[in-house]
Protein backbone atom coordinates (compact mmCIF):
# COMPACT_ATOMS: atom_id res chain seq x y z
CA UNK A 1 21.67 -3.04 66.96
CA UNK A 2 23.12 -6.59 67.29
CA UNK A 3 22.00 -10.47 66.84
CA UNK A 4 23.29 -13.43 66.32
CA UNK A 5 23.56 -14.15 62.67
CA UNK A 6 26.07 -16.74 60.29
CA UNK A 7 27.17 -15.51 57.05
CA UNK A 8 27.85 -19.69 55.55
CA UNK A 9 26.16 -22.81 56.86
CA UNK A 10 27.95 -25.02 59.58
CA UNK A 11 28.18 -25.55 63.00
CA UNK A 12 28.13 -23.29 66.04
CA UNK A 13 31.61 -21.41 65.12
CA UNK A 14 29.92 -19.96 62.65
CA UNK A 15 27.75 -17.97 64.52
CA UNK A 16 28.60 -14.32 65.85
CA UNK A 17 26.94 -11.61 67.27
CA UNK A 18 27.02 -8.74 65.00
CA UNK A 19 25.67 -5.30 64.19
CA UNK A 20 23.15 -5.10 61.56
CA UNK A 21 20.58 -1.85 60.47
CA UNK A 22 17.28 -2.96 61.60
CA UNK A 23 14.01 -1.76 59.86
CA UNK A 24 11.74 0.60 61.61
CA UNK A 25 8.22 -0.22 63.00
CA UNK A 26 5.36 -0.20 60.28
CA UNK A 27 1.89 0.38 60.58
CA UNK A 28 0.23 -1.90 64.26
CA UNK A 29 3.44 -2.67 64.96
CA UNK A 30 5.95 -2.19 68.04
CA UNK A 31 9.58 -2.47 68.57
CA UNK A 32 10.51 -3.96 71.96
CA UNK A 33 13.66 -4.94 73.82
CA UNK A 34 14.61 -8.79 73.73
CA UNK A 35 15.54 -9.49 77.17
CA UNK A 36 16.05 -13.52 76.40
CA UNK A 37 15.89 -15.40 72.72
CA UNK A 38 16.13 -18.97 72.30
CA UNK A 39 17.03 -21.10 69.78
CA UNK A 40 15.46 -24.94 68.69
CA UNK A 41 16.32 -27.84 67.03
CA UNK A 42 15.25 -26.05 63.41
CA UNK A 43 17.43 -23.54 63.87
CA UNK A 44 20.31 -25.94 64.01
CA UNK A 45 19.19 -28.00 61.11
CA UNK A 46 18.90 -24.80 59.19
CA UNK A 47 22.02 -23.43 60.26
CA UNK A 48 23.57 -26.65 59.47
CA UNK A 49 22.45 -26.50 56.25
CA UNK A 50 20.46 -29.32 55.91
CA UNK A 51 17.79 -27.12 54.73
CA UNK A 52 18.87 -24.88 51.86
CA UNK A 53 16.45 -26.61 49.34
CA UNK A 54 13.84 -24.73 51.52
CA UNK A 55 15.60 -21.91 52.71
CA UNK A 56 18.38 -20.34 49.78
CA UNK A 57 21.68 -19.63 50.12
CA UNK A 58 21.38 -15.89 51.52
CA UNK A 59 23.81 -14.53 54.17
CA UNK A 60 24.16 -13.49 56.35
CA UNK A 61 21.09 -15.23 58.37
CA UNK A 62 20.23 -14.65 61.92
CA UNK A 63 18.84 -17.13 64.76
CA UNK A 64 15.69 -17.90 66.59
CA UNK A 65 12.25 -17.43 66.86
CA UNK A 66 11.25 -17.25 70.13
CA UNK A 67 11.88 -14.49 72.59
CA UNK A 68 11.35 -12.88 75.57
CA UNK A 69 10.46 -9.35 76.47
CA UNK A 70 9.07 -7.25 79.41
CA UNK A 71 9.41 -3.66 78.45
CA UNK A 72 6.57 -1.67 77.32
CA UNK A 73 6.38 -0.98 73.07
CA UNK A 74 8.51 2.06 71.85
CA UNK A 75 5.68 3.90 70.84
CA UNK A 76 3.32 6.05 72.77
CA UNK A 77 0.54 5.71 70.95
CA UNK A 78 0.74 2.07 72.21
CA UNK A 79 1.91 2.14 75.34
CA UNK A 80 -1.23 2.29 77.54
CA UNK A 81 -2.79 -0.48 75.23
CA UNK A 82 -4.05 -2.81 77.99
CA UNK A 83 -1.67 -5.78 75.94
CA UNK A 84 1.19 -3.90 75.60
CA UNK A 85 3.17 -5.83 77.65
CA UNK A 86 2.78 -9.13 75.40
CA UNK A 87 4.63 -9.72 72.65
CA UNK A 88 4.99 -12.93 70.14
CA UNK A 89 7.42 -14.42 68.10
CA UNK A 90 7.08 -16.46 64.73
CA UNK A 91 9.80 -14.23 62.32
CA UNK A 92 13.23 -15.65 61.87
CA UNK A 93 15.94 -13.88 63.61
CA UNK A 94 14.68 -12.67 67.00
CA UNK A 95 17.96 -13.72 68.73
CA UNK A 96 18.79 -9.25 68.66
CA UNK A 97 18.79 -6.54 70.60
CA UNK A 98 15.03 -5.96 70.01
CA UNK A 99 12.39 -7.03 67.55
CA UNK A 100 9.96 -5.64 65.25
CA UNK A 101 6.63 -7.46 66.50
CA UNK A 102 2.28 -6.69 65.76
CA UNK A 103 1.32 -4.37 67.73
């Protein structure tokens, strides 16, 4: 899988879109394609590193919090669940392939 992570705070040439092992869906959750992410001011001023006092210094870090899906979950179980087709952000680093997201 791939997203857009940073592996040292600055501006945007830092940023590249990399493979990384993603973890597998736990217990009420799904894992769903990300067909748009976007990014906000915070994850600028983070990137930037005008947080660290808050966030650390570990790299590499990924992008966003917000995205965008409209595929069904990856898991039959769910799929016929009558909200299914919603998903919601609110975990750093949804600017990937696909995210991790309740269920």
């Amino acid at each position: 899988m791939k997203r857009i992570q940073y592996h040292r705070y600055g501006g945007p040439e830092v940023m590249r879109l990399e493979d990384f092992d993603s973890a597998q869906p736990g217990a009420g959750e799904v894992l769903v394609r990300v067909r748009a992410a976007a990014a906000n001011p915070m994850d600028f001023v983070i990137r930037a590193g005008r947080m660290k006092f808050v966030t650390g210094r570990r790299f590499p870090r990924a992008m966003g919090y917000d995205f965008a899906s409209a595929d069904r979950p990856h898991r039959p179980a769910l799929a016929s669940h009558p909200g299914a087709h919603r998903t919601r952000a609110g975990r750093r680093g949804q600017a990937r392939q696909a995210v991790i997201t309740p269920g």
